[in-house]
PDB file of N, CA and C in Angstrom:
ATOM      1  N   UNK A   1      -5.138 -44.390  70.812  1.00  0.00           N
ATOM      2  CA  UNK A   1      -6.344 -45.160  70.922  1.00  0.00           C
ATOM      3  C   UNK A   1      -6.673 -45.691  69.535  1.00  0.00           C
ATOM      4  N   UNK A   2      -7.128 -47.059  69.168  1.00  0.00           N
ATOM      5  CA  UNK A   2      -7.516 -47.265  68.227  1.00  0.00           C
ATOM      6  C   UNK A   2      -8.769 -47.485  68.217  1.00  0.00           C
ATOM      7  N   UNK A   3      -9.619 -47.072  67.588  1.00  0.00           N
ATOM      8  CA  UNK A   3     -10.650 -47.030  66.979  1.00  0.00           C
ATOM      9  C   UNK A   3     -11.570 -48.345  65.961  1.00  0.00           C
ATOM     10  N   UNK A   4     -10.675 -48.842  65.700  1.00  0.00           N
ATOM     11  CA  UNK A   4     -10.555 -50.295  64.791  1.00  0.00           C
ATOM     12  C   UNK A   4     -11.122 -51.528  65.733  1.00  0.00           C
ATOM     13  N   UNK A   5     -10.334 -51.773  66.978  1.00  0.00           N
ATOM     14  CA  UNK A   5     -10.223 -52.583  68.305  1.00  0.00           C
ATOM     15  C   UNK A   5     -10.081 -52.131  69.780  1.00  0.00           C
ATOM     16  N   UNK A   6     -10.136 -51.359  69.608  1.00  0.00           N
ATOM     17  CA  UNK A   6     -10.804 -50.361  70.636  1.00  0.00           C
ATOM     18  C   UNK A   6      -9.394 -50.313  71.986  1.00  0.00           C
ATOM     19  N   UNK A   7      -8.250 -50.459  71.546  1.00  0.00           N
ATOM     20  CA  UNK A   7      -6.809 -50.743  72.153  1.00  0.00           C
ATOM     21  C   UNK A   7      -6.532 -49.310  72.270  1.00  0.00           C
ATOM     22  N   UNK A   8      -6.331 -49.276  73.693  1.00  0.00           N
ATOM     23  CA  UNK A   8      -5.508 -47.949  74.438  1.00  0.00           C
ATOM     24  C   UNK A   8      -3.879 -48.180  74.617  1.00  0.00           C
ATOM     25  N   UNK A   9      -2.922 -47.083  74.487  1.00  0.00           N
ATOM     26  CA  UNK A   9      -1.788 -47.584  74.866  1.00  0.00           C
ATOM     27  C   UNK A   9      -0.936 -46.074  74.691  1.00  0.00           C
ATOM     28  N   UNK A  10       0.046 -46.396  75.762  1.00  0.00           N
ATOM     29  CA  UNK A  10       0.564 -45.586  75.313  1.00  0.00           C
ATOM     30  C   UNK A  10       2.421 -45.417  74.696  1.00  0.00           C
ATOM     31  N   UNK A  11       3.047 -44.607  74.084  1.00  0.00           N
ATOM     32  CA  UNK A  11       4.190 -44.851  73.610  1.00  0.00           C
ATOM     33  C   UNK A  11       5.097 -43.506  73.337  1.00  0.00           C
ATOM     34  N   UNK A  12       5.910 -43.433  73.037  1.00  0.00           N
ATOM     35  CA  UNK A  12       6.760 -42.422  72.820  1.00  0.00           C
ATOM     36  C   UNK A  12       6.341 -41.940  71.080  1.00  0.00           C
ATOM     37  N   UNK A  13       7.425 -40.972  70.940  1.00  0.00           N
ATOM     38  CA  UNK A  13       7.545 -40.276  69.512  1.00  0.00           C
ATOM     39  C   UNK A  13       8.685 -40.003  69.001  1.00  0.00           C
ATOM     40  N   UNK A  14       9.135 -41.035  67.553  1.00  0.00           N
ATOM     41  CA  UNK A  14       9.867 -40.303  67.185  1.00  0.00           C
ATOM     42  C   UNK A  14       9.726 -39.875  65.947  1.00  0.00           C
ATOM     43  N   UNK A  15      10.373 -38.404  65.276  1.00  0.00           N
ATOM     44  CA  UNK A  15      10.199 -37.800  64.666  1.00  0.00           C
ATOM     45  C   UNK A  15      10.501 -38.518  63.192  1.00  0.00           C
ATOM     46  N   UNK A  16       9.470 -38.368  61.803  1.00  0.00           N
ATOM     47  CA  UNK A  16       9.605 -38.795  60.788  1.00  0.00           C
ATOM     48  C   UNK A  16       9.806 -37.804  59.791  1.00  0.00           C
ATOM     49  N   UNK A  17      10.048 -37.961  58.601  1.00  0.00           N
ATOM     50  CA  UNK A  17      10.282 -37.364  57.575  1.00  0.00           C
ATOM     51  C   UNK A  17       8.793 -36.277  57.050  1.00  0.00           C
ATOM     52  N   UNK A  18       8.782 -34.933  57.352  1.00  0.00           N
ATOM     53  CA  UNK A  18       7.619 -33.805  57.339  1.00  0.00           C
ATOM     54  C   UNK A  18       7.060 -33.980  56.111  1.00  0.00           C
ATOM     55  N   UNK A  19       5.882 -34.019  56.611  1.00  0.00           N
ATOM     56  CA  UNK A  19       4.861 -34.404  55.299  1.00  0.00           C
ATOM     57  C   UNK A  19       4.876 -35.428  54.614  1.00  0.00           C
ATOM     58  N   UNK A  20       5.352 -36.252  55.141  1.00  0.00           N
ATOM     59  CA  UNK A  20       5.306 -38.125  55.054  1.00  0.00           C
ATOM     60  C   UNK A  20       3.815 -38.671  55.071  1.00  0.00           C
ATOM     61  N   UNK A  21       3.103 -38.665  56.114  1.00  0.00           N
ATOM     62  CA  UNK A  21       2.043 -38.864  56.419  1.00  0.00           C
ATOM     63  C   UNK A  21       2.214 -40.326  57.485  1.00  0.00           C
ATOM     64  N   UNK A  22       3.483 -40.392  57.708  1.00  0.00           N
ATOM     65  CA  UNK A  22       3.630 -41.743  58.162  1.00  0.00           C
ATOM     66  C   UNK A  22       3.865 -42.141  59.625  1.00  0.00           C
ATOM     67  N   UNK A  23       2.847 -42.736  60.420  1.00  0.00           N
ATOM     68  CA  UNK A  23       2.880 -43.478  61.639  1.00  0.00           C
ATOM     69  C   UNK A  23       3.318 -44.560  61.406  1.00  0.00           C
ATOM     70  N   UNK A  24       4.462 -44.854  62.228  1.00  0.00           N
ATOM     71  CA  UNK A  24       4.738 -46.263  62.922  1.00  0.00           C
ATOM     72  C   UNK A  24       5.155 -46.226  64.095  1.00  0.00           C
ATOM     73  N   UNK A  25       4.709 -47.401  64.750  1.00  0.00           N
ATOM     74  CA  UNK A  25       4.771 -48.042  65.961  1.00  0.00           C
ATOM     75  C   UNK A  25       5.561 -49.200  65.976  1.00  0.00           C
ATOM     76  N   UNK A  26       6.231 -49.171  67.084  1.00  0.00           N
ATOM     77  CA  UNK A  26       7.647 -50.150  67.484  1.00  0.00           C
ATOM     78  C   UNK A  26       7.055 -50.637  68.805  1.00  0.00           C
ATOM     79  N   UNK A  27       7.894 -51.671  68.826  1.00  0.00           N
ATOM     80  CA  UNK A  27       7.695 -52.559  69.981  1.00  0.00           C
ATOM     81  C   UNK A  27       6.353 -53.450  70.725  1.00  0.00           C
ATOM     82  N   UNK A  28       5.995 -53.448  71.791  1.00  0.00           N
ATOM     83  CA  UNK A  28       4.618 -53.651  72.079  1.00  0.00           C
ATOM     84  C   UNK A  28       3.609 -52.903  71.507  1.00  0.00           C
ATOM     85  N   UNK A  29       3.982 -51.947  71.395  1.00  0.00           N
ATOM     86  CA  UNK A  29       2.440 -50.699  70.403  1.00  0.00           C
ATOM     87  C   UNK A  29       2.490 -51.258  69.407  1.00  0.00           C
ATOM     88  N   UNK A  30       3.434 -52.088  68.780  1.00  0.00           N
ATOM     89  CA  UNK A  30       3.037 -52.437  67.253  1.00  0.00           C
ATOM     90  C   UNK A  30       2.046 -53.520  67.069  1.00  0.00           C
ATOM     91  N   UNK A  31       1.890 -54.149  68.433  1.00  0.00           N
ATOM     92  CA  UNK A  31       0.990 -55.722  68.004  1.00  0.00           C
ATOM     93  C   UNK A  31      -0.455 -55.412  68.121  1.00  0.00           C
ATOM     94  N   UNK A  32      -0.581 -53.925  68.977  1.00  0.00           N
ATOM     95  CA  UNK A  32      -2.038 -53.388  69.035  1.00  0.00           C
ATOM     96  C   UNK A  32      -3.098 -52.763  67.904  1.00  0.00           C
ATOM     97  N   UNK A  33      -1.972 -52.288  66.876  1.00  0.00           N
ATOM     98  CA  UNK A  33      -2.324 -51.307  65.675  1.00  0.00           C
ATOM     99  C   UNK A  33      -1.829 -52.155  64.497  1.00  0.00           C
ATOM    100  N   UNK A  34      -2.799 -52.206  63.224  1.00  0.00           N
ATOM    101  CA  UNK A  34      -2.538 -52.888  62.366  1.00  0.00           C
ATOM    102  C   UNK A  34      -2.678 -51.797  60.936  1.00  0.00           C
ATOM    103  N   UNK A  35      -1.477 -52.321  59.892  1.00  0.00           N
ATOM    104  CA  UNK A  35      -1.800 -51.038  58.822  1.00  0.00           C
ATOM    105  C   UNK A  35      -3.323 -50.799  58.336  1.00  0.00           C
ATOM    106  N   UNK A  36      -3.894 -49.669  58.744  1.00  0.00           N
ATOM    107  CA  UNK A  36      -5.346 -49.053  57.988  1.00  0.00           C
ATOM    108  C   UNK A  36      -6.127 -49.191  58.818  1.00  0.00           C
ATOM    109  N   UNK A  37      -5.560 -49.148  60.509  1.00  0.00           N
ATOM    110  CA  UNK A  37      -6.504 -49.599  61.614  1.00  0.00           C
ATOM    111  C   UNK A  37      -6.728 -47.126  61.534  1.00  0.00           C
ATOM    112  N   UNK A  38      -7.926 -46.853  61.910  1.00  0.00           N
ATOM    113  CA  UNK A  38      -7.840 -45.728  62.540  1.00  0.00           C
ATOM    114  C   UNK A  38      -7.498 -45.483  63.904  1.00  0.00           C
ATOM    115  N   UNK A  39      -6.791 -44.457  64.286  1.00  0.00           N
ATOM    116  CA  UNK A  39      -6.224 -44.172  65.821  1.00  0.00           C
ATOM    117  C   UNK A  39      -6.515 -42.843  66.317  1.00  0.00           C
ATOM    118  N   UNK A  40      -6.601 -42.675  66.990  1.00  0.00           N
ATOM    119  CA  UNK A  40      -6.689 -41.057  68.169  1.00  0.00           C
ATOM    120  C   UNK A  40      -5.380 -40.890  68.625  1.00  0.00           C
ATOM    121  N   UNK A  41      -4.456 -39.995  68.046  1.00  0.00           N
ATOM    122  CA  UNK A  41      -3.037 -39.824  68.557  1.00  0.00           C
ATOM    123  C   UNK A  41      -3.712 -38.309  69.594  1.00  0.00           C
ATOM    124  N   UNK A  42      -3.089 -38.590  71.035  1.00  0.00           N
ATOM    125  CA  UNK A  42      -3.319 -37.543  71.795  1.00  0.00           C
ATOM    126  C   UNK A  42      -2.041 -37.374  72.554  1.00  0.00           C
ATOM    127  N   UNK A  43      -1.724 -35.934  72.458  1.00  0.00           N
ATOM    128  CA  UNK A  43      -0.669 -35.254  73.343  1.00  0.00           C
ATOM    129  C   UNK A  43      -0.602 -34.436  74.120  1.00  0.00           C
ATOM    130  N   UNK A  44      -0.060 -34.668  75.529  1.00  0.00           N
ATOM    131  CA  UNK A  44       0.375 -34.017  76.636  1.00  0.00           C
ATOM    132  C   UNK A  44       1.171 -32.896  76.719  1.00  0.00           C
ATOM    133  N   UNK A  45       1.211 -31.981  77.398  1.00  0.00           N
ATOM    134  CA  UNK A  45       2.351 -30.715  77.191  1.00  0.00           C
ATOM    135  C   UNK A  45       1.817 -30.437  78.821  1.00  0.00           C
ATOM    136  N   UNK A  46       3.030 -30.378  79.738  1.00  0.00           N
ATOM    137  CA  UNK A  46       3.750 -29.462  80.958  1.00  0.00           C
ATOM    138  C   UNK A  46       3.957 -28.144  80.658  1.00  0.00           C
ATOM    139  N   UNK A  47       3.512 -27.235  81.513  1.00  0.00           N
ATOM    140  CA  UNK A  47       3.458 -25.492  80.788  1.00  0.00           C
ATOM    141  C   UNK A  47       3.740 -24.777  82.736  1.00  0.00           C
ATOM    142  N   UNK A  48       4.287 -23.837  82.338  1.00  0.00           N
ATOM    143  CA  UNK A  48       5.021 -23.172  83.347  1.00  0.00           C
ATOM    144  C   UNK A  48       3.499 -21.973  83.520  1.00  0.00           C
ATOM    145  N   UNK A  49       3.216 -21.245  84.514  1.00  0.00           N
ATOM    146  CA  UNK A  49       2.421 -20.436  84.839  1.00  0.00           C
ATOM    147  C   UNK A  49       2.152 -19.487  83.657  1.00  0.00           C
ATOM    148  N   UNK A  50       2.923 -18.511  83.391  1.00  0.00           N
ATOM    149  CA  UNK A  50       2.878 -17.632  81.703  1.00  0.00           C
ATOM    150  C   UNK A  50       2.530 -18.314  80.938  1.00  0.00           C
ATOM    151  N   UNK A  51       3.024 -19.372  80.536  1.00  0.00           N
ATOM    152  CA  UNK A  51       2.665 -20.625  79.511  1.00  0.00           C
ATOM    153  C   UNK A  51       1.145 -21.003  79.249  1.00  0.00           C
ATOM    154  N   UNK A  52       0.770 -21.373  80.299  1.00  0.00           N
ATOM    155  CA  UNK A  52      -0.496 -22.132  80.823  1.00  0.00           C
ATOM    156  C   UNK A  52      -1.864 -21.093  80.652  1.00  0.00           C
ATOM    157  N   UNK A  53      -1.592 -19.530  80.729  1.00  0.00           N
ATOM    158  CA  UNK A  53      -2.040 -18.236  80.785  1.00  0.00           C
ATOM    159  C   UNK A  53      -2.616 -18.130  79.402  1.00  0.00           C
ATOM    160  N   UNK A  54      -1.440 -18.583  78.420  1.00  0.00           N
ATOM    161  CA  UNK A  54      -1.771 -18.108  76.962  1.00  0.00           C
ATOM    162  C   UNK A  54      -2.258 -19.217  76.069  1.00  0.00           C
ATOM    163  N   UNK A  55      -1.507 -20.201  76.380  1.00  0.00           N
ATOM    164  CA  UNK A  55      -1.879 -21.778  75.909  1.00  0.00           C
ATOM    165  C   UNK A  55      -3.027 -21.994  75.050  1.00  0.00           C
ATOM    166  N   UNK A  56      -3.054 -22.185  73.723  1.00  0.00           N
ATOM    167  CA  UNK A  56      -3.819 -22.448  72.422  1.00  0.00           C
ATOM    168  C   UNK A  56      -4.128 -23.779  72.280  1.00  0.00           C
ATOM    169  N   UNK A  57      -4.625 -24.915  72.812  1.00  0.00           N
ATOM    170  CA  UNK A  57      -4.816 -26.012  72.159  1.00  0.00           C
ATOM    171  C   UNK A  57      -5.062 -26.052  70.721  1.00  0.00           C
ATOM    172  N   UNK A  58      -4.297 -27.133  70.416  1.00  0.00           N
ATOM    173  CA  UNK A  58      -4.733 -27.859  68.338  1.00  0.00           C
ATOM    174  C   UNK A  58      -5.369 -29.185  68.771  1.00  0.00           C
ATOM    175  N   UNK A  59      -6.168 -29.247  67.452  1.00  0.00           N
ATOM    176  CA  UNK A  59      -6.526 -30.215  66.659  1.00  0.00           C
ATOM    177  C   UNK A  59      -6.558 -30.130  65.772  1.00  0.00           C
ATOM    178  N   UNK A  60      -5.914 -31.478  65.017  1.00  0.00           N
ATOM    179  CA  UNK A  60      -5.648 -31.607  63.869  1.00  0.00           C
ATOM    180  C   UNK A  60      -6.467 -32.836  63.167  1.00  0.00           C
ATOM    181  N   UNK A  61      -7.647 -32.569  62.221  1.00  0.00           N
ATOM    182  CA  UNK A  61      -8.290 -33.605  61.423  1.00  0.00           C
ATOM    183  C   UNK A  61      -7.734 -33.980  60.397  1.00  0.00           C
ATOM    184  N   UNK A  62      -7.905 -35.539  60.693  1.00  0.00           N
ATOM    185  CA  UNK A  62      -6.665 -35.789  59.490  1.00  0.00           C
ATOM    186  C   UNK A  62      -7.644 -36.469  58.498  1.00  0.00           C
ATOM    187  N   UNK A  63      -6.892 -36.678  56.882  1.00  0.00           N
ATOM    188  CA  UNK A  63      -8.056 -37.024  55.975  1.00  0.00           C
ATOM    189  C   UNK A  63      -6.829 -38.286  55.587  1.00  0.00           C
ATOM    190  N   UNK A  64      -7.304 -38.235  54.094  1.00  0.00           N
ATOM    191  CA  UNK A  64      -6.946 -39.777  53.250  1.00  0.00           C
ATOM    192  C   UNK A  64      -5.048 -39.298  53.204  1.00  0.00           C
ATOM    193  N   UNK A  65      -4.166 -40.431  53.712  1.00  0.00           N
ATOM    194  CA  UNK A  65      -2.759 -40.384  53.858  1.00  0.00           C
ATOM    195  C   UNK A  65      -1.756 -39.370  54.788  1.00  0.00           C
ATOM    196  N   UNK A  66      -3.145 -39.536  55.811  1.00  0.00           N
ATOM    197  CA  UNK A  66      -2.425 -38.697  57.215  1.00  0.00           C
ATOM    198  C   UNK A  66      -2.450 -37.403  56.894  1.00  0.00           C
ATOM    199  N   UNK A  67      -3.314 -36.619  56.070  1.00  0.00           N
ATOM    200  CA  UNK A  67      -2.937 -35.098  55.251  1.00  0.00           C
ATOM    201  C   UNK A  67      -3.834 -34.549  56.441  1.00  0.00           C
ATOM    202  N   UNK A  68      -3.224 -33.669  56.947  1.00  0.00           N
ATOM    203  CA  UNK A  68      -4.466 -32.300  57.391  1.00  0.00           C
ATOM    204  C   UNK A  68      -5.234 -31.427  56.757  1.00  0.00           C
ATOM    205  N   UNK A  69      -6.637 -32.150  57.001  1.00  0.00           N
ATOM    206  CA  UNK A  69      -7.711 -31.438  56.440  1.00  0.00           C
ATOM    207  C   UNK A  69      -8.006 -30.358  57.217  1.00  0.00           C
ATOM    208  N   UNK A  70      -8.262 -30.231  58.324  1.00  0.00           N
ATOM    209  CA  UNK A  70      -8.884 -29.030  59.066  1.00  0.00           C
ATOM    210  C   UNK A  70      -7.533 -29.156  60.569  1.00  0.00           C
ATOM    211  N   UNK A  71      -7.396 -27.763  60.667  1.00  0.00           N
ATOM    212  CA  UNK A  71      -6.457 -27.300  62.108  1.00  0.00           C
ATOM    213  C   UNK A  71      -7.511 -26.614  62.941  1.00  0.00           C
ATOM    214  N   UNK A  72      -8.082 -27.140  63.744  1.00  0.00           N
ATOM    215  CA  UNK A  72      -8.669 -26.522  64.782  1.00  0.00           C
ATOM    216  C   UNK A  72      -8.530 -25.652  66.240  1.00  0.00           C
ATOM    217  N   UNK A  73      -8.207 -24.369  66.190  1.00  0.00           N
ATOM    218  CA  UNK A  73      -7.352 -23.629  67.626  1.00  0.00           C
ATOM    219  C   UNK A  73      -8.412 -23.428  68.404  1.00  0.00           C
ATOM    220  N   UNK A  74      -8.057 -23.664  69.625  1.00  0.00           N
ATOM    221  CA  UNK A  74      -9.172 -23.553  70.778  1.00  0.00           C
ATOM    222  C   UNK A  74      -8.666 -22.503  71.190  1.00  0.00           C
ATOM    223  N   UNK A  75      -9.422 -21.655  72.607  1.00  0.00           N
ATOM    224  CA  UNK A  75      -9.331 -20.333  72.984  1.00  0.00           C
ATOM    225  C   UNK A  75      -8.457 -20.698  74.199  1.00  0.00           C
ATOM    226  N   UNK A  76      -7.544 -19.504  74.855  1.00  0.00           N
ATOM    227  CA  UNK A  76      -6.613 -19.630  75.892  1.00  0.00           C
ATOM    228  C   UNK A  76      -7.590 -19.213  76.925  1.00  0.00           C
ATOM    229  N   UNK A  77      -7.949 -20.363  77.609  1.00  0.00           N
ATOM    230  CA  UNK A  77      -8.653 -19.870  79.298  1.00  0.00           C
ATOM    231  C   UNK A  77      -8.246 -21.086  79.999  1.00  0.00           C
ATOM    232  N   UNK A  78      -8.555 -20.497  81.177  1.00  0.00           N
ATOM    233  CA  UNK A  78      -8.895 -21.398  82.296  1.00  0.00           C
ATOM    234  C   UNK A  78      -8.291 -21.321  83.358  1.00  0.00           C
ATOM    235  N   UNK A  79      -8.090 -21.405  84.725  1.00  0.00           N
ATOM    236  CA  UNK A  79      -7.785 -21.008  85.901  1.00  0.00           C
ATOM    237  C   UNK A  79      -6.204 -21.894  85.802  1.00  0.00           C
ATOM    238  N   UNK A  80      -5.056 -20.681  86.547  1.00  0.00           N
ATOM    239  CA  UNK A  80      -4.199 -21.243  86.775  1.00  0.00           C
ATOM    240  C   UNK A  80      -3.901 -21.359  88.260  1.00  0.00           C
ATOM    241  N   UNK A  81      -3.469 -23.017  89.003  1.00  0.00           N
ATOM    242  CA  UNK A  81      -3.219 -22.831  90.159  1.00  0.00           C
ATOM    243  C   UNK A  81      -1.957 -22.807  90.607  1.00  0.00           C
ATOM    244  N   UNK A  82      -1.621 -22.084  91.967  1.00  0.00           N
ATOM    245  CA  UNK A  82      -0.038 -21.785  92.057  1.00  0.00           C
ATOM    246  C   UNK A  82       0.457 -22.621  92.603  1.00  0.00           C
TER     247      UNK A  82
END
C-alpha cells in the first residue's frame, strides 16, 4: 500500500542483499511506487493446525533507510478451526 497515492497492489518477493535497506519493485508495481513514496509492506503466511496454535505475529517499524527501529511481537491466540 502506498501511503504517498494511496495505490494498493499486490506483488511477489524477491530476496535482496541483508541489511541493504532496499525495496524494489518490477514490473506493473513499479509505475505505482515512486523513489521516497512511503508504503505498508504486508505479509501473508498459511500455518498448519500446531502452527496456527503458537503463531507470533511481527511488526516491524521501519525508520530513516529501511532500518528497524522497533520489532513488535504480538501474543499467540485465537481459535483454531478444523
Amino acid at each position: 500500500m502506498n501511503n504517498n497515492n494511496g495505490a494498493r497492489l499486490e506483488t511477489y518477493v524477491i530476496a535482496g542483499p541483508r541489511g541493504s535497506g532496499i525495496i524494489c519493485l518490477n514490473g506493473a508495481a513499479a509505475r505505482l511506487v515512486q523513489p521516497g513514496d512511503i508504503v505498508i509492506i504486508i505479509s501473508y503466511v498459511m500455518l498448519d493446525k500446531d502452527e496456527a496454535e503458537v503463531y507470533r505475529p511481527r511488526v516491524a517499524v521501519m525508520g530513516e533507510g529501511n532500518r528497524i527501529e522497533e520489532m513488535l511481537v504480538g501474543e499467540a491466540h485465537g481459535a483454531v478451526k478444523p
